[in-house]
PDB file of N, CA and C in Angstrom:
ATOM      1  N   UNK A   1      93.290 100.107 127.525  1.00  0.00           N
ATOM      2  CA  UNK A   1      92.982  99.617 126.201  1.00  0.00           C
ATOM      3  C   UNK A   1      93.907 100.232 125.153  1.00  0.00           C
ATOM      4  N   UNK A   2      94.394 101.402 125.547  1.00  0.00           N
ATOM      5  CA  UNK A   2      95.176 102.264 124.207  1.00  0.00           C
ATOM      6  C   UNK A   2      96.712 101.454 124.184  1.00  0.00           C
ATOM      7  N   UNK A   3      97.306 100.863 125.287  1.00  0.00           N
ATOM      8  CA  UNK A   3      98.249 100.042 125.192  1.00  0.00           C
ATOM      9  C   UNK A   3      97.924  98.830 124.247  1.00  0.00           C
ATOM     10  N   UNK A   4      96.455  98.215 124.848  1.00  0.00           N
ATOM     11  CA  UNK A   4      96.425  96.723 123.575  1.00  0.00           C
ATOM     12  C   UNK A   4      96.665  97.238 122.180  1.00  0.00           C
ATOM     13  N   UNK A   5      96.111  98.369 121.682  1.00  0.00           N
ATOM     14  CA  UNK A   5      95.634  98.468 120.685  1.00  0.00           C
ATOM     15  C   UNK A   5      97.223  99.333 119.920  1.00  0.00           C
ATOM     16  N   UNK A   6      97.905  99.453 120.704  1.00  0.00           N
ATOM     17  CA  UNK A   6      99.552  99.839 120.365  1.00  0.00           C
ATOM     18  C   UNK A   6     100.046  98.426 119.853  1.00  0.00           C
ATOM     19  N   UNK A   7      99.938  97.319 121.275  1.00  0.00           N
ATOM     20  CA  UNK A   7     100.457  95.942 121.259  1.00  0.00           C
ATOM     21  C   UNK A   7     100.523  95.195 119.728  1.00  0.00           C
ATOM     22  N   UNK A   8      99.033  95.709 119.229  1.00  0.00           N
ATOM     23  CA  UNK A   8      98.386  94.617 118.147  1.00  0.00           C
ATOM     24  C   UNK A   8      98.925  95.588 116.731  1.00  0.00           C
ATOM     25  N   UNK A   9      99.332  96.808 116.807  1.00  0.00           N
ATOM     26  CA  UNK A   9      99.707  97.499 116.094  1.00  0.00           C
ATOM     27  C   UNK A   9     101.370  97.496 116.031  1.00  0.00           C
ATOM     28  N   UNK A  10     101.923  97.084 116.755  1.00  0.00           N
ATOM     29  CA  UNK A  10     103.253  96.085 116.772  1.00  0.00           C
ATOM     30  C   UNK A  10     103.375  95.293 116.868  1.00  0.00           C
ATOM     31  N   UNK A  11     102.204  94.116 116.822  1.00  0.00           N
ATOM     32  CA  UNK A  11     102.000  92.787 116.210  1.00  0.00           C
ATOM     33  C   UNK A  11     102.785  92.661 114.626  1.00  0.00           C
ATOM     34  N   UNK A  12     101.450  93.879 114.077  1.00  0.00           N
ATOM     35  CA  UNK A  12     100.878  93.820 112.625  1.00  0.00           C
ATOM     36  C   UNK A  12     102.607  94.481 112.113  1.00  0.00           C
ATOM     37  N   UNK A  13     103.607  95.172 112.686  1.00  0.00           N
ATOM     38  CA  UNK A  13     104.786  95.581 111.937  1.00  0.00           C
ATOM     39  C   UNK A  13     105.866  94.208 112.103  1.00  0.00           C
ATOM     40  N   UNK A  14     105.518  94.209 112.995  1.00  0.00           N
ATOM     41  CA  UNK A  14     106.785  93.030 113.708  1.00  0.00           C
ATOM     42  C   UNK A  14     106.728  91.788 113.089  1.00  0.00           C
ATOM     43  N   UNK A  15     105.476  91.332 112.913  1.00  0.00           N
ATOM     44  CA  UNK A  15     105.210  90.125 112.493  1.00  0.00           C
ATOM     45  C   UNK A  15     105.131  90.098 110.491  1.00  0.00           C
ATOM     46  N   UNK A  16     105.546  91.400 110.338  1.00  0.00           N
ATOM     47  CA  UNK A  16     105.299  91.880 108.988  1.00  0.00           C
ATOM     48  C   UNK A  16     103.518  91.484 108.365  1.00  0.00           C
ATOM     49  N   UNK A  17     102.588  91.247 108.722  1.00  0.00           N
ATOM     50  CA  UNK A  17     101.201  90.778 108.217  1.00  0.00           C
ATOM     51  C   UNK A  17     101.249  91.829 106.818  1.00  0.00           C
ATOM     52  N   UNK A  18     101.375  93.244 106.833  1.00  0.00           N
ATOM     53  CA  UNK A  18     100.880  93.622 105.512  1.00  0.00           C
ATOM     54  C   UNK A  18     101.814  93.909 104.628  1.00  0.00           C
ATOM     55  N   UNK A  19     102.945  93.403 104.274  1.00  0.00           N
ATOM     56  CA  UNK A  19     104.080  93.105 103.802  1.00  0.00           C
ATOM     57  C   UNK A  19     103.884  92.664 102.404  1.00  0.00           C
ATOM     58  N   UNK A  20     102.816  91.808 102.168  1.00  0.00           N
ATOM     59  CA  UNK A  20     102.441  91.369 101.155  1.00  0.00           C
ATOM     60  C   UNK A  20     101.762  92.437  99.987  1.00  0.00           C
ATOM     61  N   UNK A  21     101.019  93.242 100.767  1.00  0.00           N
ATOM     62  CA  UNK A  21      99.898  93.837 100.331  1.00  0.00           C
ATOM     63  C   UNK A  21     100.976  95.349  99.385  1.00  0.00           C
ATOM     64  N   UNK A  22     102.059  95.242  99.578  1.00  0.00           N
ATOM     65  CA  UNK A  22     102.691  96.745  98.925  1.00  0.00           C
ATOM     66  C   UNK A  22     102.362  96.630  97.326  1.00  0.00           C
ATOM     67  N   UNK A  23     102.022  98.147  96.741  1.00  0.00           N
ATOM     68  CA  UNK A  23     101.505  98.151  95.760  1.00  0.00           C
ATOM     69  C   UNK A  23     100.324  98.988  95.283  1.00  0.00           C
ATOM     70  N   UNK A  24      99.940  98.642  97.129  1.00  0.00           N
ATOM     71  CA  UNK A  24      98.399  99.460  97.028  1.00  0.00           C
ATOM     72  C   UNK A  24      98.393 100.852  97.133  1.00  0.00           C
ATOM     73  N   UNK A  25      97.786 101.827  96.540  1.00  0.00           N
ATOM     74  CA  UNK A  25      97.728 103.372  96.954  1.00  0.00           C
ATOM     75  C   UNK A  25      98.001 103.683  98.748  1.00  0.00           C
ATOM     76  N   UNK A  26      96.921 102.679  98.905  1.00  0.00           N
ATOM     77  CA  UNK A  26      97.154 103.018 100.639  1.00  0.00           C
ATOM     78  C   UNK A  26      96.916 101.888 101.419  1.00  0.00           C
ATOM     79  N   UNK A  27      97.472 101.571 102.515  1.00  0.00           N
ATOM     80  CA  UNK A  27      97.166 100.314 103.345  1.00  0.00           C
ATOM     81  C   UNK A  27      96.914 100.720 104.748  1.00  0.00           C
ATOM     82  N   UNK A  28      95.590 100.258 105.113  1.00  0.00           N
ATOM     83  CA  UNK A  28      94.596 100.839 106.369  1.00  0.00           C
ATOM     84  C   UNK A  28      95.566  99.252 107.751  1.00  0.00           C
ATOM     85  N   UNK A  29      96.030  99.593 108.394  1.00  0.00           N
ATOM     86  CA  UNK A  29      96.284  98.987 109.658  1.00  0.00           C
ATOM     87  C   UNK A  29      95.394  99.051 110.864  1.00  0.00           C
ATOM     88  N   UNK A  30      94.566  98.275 111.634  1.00  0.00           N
ATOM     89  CA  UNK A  30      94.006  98.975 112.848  1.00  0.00           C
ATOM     90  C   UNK A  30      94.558  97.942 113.972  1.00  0.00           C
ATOM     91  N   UNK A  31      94.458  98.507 115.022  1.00  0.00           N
ATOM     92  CA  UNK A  31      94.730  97.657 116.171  1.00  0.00           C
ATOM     93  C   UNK A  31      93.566  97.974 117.189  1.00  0.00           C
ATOM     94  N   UNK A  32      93.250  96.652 117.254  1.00  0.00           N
ATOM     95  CA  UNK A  32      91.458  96.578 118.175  1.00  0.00           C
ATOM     96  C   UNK A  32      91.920  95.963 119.527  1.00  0.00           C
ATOM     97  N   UNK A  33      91.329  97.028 120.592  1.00  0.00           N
ATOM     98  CA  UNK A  33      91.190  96.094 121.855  1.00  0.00           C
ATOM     99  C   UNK A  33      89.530  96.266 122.462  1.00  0.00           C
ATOM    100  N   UNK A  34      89.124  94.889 123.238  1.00  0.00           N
ATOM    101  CA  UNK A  34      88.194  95.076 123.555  1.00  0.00           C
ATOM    102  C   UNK A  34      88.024  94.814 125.350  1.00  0.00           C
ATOM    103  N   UNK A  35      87.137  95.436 126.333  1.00  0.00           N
ATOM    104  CA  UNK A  35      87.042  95.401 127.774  1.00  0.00           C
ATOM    105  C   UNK A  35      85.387  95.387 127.705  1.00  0.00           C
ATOM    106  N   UNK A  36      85.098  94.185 128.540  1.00  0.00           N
ATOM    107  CA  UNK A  36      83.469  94.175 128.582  1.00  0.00           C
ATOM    108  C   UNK A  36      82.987  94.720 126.895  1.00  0.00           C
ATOM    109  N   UNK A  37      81.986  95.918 127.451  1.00  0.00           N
ATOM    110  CA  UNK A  37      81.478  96.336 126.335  1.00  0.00           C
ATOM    111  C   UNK A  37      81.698  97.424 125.596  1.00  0.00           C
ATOM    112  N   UNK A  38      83.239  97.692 126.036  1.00  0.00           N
ATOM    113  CA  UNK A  38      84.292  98.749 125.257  1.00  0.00           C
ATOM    114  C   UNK A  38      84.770  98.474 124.214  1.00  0.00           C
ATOM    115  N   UNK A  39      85.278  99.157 123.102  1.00  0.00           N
ATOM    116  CA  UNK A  39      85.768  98.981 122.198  1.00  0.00           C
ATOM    117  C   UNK A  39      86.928  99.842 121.836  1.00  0.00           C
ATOM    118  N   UNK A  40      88.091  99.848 121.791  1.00  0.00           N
ATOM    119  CA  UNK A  40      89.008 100.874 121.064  1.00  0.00           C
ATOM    120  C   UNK A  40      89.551 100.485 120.114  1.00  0.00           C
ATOM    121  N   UNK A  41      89.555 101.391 118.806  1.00  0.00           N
ATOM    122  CA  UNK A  41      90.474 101.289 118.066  1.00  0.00           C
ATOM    123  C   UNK A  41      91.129 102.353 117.312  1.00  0.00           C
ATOM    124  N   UNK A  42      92.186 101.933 116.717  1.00  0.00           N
ATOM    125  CA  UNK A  42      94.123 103.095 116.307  1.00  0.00           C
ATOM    126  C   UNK A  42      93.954 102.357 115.349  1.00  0.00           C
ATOM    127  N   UNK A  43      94.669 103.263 114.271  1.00  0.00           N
ATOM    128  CA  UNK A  43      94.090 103.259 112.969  1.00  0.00           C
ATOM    129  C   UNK A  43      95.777 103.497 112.329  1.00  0.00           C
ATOM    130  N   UNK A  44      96.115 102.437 111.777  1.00  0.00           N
ATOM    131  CA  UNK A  44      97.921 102.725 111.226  1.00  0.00           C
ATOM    132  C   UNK A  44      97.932 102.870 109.887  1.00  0.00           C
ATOM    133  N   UNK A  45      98.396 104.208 108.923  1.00  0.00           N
ATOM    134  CA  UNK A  45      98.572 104.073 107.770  1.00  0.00           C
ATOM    135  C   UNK A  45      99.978 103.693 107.121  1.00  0.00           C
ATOM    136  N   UNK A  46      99.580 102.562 106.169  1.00  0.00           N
ATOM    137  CA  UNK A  46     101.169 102.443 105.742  1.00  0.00           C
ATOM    138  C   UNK A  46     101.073 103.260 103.654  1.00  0.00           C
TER     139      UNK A  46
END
Protein backbone atom coordinates (compact mmCIF):
# COMPACT_ATOMS: atom_id res chain seq x y z
CA UNK A 1 0.00 0.00 0.00
CA UNK A 2 2.93 2.56 0.83
CA UNK A 3 3.90 2.25 -2.95
CA UNK A 4 0.06 3.26 -4.06
CA UNK A 5 0.05 5.94 -1.87
CA UNK A 6 3.72 7.23 -3.33
CA UNK A 7 2.00 6.43 -6.96
CA UNK A 8 -1.01 8.91 -6.22
CA UNK A 9 1.43 11.33 -4.64
CA UNK A 10 3.21 11.46 -8.08
CA UNK A 11 0.02 11.58 -9.68
CA UNK A 12 -0.85 14.83 -7.72
CA UNK A 13 3.01 16.50 -8.83
CA UNK A 14 3.14 15.15 -12.27
CA UNK A 15 -0.16 15.85 -13.28
CA UNK A 16 0.34 19.34 -11.57
CA UNK A 17 -3.51 19.07 -9.65
CA UNK A 18 -2.43 21.73 -6.96
CA UNK A 19 -0.79 24.13 -9.19
CA UNK A 20 -3.66 26.24 -9.10
CA UNK A 21 -4.05 26.53 -5.50
CA UNK A 22 -0.40 28.67 -4.93
CA UNK A 23 -0.98 31.52 -2.70
CA UNK A 24 -2.12 29.60 0.13
CA UNK A 25 -0.05 29.66 3.52
CA UNK A 26 0.05 25.93 3.15
CA UNK A 27 -1.16 23.21 0.76
CA UNK A 28 -2.07 19.68 2.42
CA UNK A 29 -1.39 16.82 -0.48
CA UNK A 30 -2.40 13.18 0.57
CA UNK A 31 -2.06 10.08 -1.32
CA UNK A 32 -4.74 7.31 -0.27
CA UNK A 33 -4.50 3.66 -0.94
CA UNK A 34 -7.00 1.25 0.01
CA UNK A 35 -6.76 -3.10 0.46
CA UNK A 36 -9.99 -4.78 1.74
CA UNK A 37 -10.48 -2.99 4.94
CA UNK A 38 -7.07 -1.18 5.08
CA UNK A 39 -6.47 2.14 4.69
CA UNK A 40 -3.10 4.09 4.17
CA UNK A 41 -2.38 7.36 3.92
CA UNK A 42 1.10 10.01 3.15
CA UNK A 43 0.50 13.25 3.72
CA UNK A 44 2.57 15.83 1.07
CA UNK A 45 3.23 19.39 2.11
CA UNK A 46 3.63 21.91 -0.53
Amino acid sequence: MAKDCDRAIKQIINEKYAEGLYGYEQILCYGVAFFQKQAMVKLLQL
